[in-house]
Structures are given as structure tokens and as C-alpha cells.
Protein backbone atom coordinates (compact mmCIF):
# COMPACT_ATOMS: atom_id res chain seq x y z
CA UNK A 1 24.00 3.48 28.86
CA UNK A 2 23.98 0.97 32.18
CA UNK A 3 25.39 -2.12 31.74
CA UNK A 4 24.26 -5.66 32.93
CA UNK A 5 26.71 -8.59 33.91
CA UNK A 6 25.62 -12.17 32.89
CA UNK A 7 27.41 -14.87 33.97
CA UNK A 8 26.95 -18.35 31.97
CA UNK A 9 28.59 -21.08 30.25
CA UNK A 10 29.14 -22.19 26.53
CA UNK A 11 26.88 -24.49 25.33
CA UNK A 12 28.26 -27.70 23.56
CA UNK A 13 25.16 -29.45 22.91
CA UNK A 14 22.36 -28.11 21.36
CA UNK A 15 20.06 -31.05 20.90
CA UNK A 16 16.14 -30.58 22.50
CA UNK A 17 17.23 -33.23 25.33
CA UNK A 18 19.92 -30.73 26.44
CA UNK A 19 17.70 -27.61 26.40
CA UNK A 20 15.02 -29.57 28.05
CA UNK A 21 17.65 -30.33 31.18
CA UNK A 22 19.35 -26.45 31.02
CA UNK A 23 15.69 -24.96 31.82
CA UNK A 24 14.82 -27.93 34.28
CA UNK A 25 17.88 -26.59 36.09
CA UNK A 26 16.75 -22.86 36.24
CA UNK A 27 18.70 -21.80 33.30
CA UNK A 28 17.95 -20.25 30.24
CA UNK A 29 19.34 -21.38 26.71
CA UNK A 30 20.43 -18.21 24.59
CA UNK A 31 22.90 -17.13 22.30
CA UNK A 32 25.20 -14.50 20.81
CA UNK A 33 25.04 -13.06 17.16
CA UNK A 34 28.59 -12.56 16.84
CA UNK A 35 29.94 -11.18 13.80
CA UNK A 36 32.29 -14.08 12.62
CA UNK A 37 30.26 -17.22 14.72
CA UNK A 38 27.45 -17.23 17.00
CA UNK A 39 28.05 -18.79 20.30
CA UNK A 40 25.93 -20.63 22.47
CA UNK A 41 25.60 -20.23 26.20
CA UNK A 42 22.99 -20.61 28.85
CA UNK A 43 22.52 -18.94 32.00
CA UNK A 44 20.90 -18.84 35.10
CA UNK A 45 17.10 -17.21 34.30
CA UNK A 46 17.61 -14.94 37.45
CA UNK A 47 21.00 -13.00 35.65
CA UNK A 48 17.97 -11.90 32.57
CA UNK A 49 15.33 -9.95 35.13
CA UNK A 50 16.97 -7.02 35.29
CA UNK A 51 17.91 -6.79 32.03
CA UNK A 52 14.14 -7.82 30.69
CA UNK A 53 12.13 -6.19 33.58
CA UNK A 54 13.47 -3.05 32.78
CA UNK A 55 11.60 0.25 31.58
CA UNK A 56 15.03 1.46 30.12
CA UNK A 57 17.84 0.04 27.24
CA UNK A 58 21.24 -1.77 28.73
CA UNK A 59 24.13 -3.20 27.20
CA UNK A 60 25.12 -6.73 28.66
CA UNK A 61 28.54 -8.10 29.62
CA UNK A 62 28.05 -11.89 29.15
CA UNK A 63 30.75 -13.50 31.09
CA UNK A 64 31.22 -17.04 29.78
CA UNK A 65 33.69 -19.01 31.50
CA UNK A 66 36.00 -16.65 31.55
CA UNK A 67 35.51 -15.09 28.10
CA UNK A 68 33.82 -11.63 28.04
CA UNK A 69 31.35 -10.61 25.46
CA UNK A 70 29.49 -7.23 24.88
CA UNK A 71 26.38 -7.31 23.24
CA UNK A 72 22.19 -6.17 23.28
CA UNK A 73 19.55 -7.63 23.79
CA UNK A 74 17.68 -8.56 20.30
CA UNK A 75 14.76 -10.89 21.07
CA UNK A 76 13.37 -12.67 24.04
CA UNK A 77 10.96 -15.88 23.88
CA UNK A 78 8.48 -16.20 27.23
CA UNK A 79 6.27 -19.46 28.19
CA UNK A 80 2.80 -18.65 26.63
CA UNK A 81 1.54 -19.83 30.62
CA UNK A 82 4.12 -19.12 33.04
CA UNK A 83 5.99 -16.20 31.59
CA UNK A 84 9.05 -18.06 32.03
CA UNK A 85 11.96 -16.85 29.75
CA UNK A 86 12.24 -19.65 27.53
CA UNK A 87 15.15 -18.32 25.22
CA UNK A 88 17.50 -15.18 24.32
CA UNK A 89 18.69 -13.46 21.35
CA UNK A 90 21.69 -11.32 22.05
CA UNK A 91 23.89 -9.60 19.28
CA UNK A 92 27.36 -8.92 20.04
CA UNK A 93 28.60 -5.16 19.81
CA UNK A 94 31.52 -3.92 18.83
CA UNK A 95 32.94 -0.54 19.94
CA UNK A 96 33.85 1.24 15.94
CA UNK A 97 30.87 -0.45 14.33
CA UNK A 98 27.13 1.12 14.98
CA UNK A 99 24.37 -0.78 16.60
CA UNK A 100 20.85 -0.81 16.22
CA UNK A 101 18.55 -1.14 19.18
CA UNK A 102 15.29 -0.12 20.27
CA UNK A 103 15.18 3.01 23.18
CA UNK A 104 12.27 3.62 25.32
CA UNK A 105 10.59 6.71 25.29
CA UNK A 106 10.48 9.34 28.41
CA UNK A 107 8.43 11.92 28.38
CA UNK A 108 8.85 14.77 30.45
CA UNK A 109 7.25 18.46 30.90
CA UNK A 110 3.25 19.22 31.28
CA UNK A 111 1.57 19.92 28.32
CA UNK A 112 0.07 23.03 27.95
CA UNK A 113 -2.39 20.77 26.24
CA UNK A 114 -3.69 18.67 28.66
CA UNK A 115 -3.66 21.69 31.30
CA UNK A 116 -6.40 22.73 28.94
CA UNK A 117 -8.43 19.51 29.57
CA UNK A 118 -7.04 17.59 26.91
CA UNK A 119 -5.55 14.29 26.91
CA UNK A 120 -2.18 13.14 26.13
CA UNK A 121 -1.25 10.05 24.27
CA UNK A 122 2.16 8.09 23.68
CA UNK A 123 1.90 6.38 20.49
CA UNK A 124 5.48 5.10 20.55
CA UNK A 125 7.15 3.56 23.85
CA UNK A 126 10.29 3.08 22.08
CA UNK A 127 11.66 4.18 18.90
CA UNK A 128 14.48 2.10 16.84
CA UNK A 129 18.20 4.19 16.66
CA UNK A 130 21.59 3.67 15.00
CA UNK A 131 24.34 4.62 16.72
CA UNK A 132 28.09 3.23 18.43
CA UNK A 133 27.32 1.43 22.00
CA UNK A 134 29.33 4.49 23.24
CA UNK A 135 26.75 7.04 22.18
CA UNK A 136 23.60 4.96 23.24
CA UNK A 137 21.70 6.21 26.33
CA UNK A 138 19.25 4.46 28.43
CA UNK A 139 16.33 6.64 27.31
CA UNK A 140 14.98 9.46 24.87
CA UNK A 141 13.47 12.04 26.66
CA UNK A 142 11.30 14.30 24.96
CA UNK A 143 9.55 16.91 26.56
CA UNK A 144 5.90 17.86 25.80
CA UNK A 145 5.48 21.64 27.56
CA UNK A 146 4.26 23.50 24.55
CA UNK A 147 2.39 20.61 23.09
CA UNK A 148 -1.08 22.22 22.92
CA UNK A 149 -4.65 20.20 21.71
CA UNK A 150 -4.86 18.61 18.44
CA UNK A 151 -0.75 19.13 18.21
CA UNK A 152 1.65 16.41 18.18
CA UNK A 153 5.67 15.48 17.98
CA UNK A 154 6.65 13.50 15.49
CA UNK A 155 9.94 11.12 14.61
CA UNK A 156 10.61 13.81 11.98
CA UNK A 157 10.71 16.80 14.68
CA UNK A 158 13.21 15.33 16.80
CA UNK A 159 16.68 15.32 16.93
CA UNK A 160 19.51 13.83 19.64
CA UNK A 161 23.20 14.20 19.57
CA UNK A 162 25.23 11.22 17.65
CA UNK A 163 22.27 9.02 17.27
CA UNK A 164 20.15 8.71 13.99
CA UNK A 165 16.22 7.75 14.04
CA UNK A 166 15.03 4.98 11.63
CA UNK A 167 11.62 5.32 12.34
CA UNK A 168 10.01 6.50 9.92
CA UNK A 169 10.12 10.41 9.92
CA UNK A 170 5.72 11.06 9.57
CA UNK A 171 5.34 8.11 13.18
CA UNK A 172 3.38 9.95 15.50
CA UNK A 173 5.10 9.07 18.94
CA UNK A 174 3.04 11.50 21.46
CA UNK A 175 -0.18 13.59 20.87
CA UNK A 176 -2.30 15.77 23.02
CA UNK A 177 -6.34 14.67 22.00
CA UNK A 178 -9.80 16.46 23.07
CA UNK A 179 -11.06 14.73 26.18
CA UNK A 180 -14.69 15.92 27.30
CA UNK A 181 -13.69 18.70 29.70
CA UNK A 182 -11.74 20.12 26.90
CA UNK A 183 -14.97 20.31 24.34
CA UNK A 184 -16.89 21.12 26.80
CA UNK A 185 -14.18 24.24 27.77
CA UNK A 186 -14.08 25.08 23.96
CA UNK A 187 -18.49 25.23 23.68
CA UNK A 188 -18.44 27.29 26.54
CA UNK A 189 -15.82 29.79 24.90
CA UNK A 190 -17.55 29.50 22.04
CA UNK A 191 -20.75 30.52 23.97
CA UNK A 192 -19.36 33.29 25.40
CA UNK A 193 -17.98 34.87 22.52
CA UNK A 194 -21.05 34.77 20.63
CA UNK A 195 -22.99 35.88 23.98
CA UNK A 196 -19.97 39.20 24.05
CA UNK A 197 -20.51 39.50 20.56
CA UNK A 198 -24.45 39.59 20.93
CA UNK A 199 -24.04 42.47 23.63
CA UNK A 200 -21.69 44.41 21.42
CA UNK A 201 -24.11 44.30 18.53
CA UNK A 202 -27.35 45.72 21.11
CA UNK A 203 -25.24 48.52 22.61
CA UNK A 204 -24.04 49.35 19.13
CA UNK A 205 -27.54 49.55 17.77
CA UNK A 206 -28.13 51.38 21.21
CA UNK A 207 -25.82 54.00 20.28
CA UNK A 208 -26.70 54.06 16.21
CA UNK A 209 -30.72 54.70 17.58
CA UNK A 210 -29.29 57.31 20.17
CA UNK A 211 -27.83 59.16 17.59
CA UNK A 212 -30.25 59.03 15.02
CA UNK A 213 -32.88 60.54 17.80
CA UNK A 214 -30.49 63.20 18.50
CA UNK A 215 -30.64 64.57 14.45
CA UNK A 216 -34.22 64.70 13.86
């Protein structure tokens, strides 16, 4: 998984008056989940974008004057007008202990599916994993080739290497549904099956009234 630098300092006052002056200044208040004491820090709102903005998972190394800190991102607060990050959750990571974090989805491959005129839909954009920061990666790719109409993959019917899936195992994450063009291709098969099958029966009758002359 990539990794993000932040650089900040530790907060020593926490009061509303402080916050107000940290984000007047361009910075963000936020803090770190650590597993003996959280800590406080703010940073500039600039060192968050490419860590937010992001359409895959990264781990951040929070530099705070001087001390170094690895951790995820757990929550993120935005102004309801502005989008503005208001505030950040991070929780700190520790190399032997598992994490859990949330990995967007990548899907890859064209459905055999939606070749056939139907239409594919991602239920899930991420999916929740356990797993040491080592083993995380920035995506799941799952690949959706042989997903045909009416078929889907489910949490339960995937599997990646040193990483375990909490979602639970019946969550639809992709699907391939019937669009127009593929009822309309399925009618028309339909059509012409009973339209072959029509044919068959006349020359068959054809035959059975051929023969029947041929005995009298």
C-alpha cells in the first residue's frame, strides 16, 4: 500500500478558541488513536488532499515535530457549505498487530453479461478487511469476465491472500441486471425458437401426411 507524509505539530490546547485560530490559519485540527494515548496535532489542510481525494487506501506517516507516527485514516469531518476538511480521525498502526480499514473496490474484465446487453452494477465501492499494514494493498480487484445476466459476486465468493473480509459473507458487491436491449435480445430468441419450432412441427406433419399418402 502507498504511503502519504503529513507534516504537523502537537497540539497543546484544545479549547474551541484554539481550533477556531488553527483552521483560520489553513490548518486542520486532527488526531491520532494511539494505542496507549491519543495525540493531538494539526496540520496544514493541503498535506490531507491526497490522502482524502483519493480513489484508492494509503497509510500515512504523520511527522510531528520530529516524532513519526504510522497510522489510517478512520474518519473525516467536511464543512456542510464549503467542503472544507473541518477535522481528522487517524488510528495509529502498528506493524505485529492487524488493522482494520476500508479498501476500494476495482473492477476489472468485461462481463460476458453486459456484452449481452445487460447492465452491470457495483453495489459495494469498498469493502471493510483485517489484516497487518504490511499485507494491505491499495485496492481489491475483482474481475467480472464470466459474470453473465442475473449472476452476481458476492463477499462470500471471494478470497485474497493474507487479508480476511468482514463484510458480511451474503453483501452483493457487483451484479450484471437486464437492461432493455437485453429483454428485448431474450423476446426475440424467444421468438425465434418458437418460430424454428413452428416450422419443425409443419414439415414434420409434411412428412407424417407424405407417408400416410404413400400406404393407401
Amino acid at each position: 500500500m502507498k504511503t502519504i507524509e503529513i507534516k504537523g505539530s502537537l497540539r497543546n490546547e484544545l479549547g474551541k478558541k484554539h481550533t477556531r485560530q488553527i483552521r483560520k490559519a489553513g490548518n486542520v485540527p486532527a488526531i491520532i488513536y494511539g494505542k496507549e494515548k491519543n495525540i493531538n496535532f494539526s496540520a496544514h489542510e493541503n498535506s490531507f488532499k491526497n490522502l482524502v481525494y483519493t480513489h484508492e487506501a494509503h497509510l500515512a506517516d504523520i511527522n510531528l515535530d520530529g516524532q513519526l507516527f504510522k497510522a489510517v485514516l478512520h474518519d473525516i469531518q467536511f464543512h456542510p457549505v464549503t467542503d472544507r476538511i473541518l477535522h481528522a480521525d487517524f488510528v495509529q498502526v502498528f506493524d505485529d498487530k492487524p488493522i482494520i480499514m476500508d479498501i476500494p473496490v476495482l473492477i476489472t474484465g468485461d462481463s460476458a453479461g453486459v456484452k449481452a446487453g445487460g447492465k452491470l452494477s457495483v453495489k459495494k465501492r469498498n469493502l471493510k478487511v483485517k489484516a497487518l499494514a504490511e499485507d494491505l494493498p491499495d485496492h481489491l480487484e475483482i474481475d467480472v469476465t464470466d459474470l453473465k445476466i442475473h449472476h452476481s459476486i458476492k463477499v462470500g465468493g471471494l478470497a485474497f491472500d493474507k487479508l480476511e473480509l468482514l463484510d458480511p459473507k451474503i453483501t452483493t458487491v457487483v451484479t450484471v441486471a437486464t437492461s432493455r436491449v437485453a429483454l428485448k435480445t431474450e423476446e426475440e430468441l424467444a421468438a425465434e425458437t418458437a418460430e424454428g419450432a413452428g416450422e419443425e412441427g409443419a414439415e414434420e406433419s409434411e412428412e407424417t401426411k407424405d407417408l400416410q399418402e404413400k400406404h393407401k
